[in-house]
N, C-alpha and C. Protein backbone atom coordinates (compact mmCIF):
# COMPACT_ATOMS: atom_id res chain seq x y z
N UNK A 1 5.07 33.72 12.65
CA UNK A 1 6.45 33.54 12.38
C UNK A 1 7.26 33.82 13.63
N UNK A 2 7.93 32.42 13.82
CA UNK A 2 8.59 32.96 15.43
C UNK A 2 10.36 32.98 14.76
N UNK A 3 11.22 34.51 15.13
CA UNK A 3 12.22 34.33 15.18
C UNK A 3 13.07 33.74 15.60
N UNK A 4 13.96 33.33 15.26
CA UNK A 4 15.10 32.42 16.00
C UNK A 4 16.03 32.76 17.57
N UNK A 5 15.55 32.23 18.46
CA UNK A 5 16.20 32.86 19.71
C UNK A 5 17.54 32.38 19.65
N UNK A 6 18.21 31.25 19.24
CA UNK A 6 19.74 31.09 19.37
C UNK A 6 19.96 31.85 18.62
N UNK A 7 20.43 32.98 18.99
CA UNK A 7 21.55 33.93 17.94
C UNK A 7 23.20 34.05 17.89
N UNK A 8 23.27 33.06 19.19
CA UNK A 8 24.70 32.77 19.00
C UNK A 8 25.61 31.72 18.31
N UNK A 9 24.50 30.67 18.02
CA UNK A 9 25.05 30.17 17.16
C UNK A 9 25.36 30.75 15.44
N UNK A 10 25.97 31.47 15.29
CA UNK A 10 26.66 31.63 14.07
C UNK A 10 27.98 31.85 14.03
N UNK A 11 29.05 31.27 12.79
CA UNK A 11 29.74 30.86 12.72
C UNK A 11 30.91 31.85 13.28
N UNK A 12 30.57 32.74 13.25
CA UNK A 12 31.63 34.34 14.10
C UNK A 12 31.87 34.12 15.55
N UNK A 13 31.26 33.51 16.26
CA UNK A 13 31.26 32.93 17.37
C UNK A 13 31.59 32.02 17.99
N UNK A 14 31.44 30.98 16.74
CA UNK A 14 32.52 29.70 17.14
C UNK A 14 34.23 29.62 16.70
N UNK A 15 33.83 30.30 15.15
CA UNK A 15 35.91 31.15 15.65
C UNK A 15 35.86 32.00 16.37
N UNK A 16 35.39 33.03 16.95
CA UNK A 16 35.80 33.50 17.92
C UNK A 16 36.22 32.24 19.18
N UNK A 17 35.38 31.56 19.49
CA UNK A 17 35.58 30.61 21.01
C UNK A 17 36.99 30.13 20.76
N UNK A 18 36.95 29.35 19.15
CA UNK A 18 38.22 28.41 18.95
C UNK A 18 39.50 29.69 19.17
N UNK A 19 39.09 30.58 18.43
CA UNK A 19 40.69 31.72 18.68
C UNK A 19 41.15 31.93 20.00
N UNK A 20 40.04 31.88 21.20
CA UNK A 20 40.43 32.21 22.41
C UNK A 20 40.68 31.41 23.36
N UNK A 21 40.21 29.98 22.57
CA UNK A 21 40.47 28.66 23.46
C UNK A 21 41.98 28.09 23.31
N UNK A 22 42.34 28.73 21.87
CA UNK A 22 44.15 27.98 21.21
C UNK A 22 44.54 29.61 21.86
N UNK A 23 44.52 30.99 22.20
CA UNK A 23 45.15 31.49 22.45
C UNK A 23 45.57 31.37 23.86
N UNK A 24 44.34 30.41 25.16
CA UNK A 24 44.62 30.50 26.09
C UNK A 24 45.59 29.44 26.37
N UNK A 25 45.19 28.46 25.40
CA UNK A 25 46.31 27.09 25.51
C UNK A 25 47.77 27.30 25.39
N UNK A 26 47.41 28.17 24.15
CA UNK A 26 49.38 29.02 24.07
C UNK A 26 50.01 29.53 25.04
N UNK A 27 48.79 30.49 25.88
CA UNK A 27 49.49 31.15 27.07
C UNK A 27 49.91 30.31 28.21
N UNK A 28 48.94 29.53 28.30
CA UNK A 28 49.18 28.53 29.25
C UNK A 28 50.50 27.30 28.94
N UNK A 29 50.71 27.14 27.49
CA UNK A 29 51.89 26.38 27.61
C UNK A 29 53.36 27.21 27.16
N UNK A 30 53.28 28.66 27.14
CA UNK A 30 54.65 29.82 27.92
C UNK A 30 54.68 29.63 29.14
N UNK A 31 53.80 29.85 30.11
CA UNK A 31 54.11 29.79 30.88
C UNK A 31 54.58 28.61 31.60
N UNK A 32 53.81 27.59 31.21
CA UNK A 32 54.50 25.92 31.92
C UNK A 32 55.79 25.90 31.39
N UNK A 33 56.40 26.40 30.01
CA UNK A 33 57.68 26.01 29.30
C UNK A 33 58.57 26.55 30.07
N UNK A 34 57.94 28.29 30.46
CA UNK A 34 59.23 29.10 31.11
C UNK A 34 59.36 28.37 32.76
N UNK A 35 57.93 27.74 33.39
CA UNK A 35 58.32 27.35 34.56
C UNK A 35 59.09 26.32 34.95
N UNK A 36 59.33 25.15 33.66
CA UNK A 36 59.50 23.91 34.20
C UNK A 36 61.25 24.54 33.63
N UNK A 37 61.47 25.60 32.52
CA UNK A 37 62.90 26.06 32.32
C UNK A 37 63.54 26.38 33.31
N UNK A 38 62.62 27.17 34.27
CA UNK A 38 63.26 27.93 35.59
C UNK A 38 63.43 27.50 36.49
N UNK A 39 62.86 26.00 37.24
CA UNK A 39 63.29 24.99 37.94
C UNK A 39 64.25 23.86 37.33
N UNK A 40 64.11 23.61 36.21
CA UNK A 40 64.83 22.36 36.24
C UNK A 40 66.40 22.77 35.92
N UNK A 41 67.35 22.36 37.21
CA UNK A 41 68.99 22.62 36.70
C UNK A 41 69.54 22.16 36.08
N UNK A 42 70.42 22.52 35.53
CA UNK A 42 71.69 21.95 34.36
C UNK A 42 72.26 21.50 34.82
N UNK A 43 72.91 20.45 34.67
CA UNK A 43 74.42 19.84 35.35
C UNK A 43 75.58 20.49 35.00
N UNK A 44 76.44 21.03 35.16
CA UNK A 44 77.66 21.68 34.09
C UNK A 44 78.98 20.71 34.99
N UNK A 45 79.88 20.42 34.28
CA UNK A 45 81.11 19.64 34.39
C UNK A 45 82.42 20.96 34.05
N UNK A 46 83.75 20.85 35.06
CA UNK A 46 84.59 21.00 35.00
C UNK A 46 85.81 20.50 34.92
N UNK A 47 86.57 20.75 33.80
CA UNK A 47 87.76 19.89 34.21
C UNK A 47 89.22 21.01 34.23
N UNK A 48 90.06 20.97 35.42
CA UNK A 48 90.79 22.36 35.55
C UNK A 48 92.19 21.21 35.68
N UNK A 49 93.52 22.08 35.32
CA UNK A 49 94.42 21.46 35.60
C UNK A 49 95.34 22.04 36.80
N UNK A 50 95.94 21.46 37.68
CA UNK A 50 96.49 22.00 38.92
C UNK A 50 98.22 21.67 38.58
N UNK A 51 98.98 22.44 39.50
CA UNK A 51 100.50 22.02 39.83
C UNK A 51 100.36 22.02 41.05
N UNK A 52 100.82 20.83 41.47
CA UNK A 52 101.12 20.75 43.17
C UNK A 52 102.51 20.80 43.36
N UNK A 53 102.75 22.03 43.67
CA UNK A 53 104.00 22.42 44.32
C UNK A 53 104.66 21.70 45.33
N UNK A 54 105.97 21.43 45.49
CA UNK A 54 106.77 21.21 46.87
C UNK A 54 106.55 19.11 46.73
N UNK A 55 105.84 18.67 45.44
CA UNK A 55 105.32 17.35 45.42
C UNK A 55 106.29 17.02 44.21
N UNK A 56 107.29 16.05 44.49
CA UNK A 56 107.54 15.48 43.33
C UNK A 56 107.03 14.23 42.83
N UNK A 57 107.15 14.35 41.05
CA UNK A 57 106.28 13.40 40.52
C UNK A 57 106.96 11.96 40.57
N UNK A 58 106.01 11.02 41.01
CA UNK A 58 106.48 9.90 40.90
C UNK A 58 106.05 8.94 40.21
N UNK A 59 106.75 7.80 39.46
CA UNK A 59 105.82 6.95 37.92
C UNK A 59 104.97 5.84 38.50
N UNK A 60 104.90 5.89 40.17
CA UNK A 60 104.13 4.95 40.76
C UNK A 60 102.69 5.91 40.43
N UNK A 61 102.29 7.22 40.15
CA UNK A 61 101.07 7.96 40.07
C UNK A 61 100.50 7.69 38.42
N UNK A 62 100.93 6.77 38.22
CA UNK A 62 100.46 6.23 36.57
C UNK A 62 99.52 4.95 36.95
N UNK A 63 100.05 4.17 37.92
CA UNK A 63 98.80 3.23 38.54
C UNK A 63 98.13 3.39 39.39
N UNK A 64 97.07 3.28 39.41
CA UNK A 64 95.52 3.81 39.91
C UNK A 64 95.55 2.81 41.17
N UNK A 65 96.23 1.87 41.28
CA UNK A 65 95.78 1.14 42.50
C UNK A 65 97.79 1.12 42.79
N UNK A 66 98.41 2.00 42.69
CA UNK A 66 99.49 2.21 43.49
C UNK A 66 98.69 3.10 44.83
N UNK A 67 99.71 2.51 46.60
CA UNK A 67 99.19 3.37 47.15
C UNK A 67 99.33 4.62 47.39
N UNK A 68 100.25 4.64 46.56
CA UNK A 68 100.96 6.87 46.40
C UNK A 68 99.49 7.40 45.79
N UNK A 69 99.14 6.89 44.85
CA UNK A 69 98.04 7.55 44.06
C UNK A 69 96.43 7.28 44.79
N UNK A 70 96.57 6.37 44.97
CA UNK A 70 95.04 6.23 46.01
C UNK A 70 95.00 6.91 47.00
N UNK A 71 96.49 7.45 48.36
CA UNK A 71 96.37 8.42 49.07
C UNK A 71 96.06 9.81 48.63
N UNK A 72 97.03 10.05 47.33
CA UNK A 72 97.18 11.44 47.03
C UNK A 72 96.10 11.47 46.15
N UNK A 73 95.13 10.84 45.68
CA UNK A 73 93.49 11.19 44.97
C UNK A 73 92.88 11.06 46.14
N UNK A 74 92.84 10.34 47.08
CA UNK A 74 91.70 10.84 48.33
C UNK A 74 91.93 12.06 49.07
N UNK A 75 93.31 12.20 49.57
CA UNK A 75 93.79 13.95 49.92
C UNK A 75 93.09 14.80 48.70
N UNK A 76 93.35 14.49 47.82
CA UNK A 76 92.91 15.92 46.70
C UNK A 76 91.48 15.72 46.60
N UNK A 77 90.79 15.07 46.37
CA UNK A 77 89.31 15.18 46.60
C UNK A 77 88.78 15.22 48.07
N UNK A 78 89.07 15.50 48.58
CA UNK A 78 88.73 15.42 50.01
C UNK A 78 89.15 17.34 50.51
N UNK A 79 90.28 17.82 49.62
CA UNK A 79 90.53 19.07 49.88
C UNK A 79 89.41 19.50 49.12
N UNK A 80 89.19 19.38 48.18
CA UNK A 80 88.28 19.72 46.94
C UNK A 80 86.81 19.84 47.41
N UNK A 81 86.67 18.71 47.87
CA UNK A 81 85.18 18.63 48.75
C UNK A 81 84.92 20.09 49.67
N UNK A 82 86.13 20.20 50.16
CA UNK A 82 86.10 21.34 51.45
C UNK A 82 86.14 22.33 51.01
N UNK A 83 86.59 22.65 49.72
CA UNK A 83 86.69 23.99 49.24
C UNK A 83 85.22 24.28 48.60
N UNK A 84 84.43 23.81 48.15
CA UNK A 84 83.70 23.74 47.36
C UNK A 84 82.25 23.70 48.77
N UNK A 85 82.46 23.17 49.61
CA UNK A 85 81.37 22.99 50.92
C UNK A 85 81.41 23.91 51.41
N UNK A 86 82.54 24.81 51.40
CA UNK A 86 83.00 26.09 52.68
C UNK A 86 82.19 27.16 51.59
N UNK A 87 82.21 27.07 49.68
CA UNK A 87 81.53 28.22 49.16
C UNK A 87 80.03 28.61 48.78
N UNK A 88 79.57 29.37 48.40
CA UNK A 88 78.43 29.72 48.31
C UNK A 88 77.54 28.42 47.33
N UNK A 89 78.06 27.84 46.67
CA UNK A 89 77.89 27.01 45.42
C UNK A 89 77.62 25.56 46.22
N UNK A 90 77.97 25.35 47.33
CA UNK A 90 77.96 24.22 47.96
C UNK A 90 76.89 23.18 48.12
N UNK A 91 75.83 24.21 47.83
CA UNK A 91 74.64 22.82 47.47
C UNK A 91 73.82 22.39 46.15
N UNK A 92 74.71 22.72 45.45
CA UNK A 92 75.06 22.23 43.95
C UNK A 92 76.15 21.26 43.96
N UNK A 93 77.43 21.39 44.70
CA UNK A 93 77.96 20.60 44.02
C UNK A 93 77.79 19.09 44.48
N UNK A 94 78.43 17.75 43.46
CA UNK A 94 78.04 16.73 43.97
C UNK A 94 79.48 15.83 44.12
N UNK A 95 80.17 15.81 43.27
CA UNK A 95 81.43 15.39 43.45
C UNK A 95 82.79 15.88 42.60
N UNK A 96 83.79 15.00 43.22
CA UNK A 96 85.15 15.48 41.92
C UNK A 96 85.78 13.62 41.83
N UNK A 97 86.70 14.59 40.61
CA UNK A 97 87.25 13.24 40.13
C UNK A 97 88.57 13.67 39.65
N UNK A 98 89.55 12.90 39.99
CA UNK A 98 91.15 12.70 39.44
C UNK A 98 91.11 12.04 38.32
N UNK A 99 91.09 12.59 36.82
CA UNK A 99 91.12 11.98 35.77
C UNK A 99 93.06 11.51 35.90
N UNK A 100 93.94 12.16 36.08
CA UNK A 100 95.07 11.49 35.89
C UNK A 100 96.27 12.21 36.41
N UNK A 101 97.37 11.88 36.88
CA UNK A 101 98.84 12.26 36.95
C UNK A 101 99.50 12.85 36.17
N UNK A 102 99.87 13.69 35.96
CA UNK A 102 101.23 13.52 34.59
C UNK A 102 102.17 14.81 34.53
């Protein structure tokens, strides 16, 4: 009578493998979740309202292709650019925009 030399095959052993094969998969997909969380950036949008002092308003700044308003949206994004390039945040940001006059 010859005993059985595979003794590892019994069934305690193969849940064991499966428990440690789905626990390593778990660990392994925390950590990919938290890595690809911790590189990939958010976009975030601002929209702020200003008074430009010493500027009076004029009803030519209601048309977008008046040239009061095409100068005075390239001056203001162009200051905007500089403020935003000169700060710490500067290679994040990507642009601005003049939603309107009023």
């Amino acid at each position: 009578m010859e005993a059985k030399k595979d003794a590892s095959s019994s069934p305690a052993c193969y849940r064991s493998t499966v428990i440690a094969f789905l626990l390593s998969f778990l660990l392994i997909g925390v950590f990919v979740g938290l890595f690809i969380g911790y590189m990939v950036q958010e976009q975030h949008s601002f929209m702020e309202t200003v008074e430009l002092k010493g500027l009076m308003y004029n009803q030519s700044l209601q048309d977008k292709n008046s040239a009061f308003s095409i100068v005075l949206t390239s001056v203001l994004k162009s200051k905007i650019k500089n403020v935003f390039t000169a700060s710490s945040i500067s290679n994040h940001y990507v642009d601005s925009g003049i939603v309107a006059y009023g």
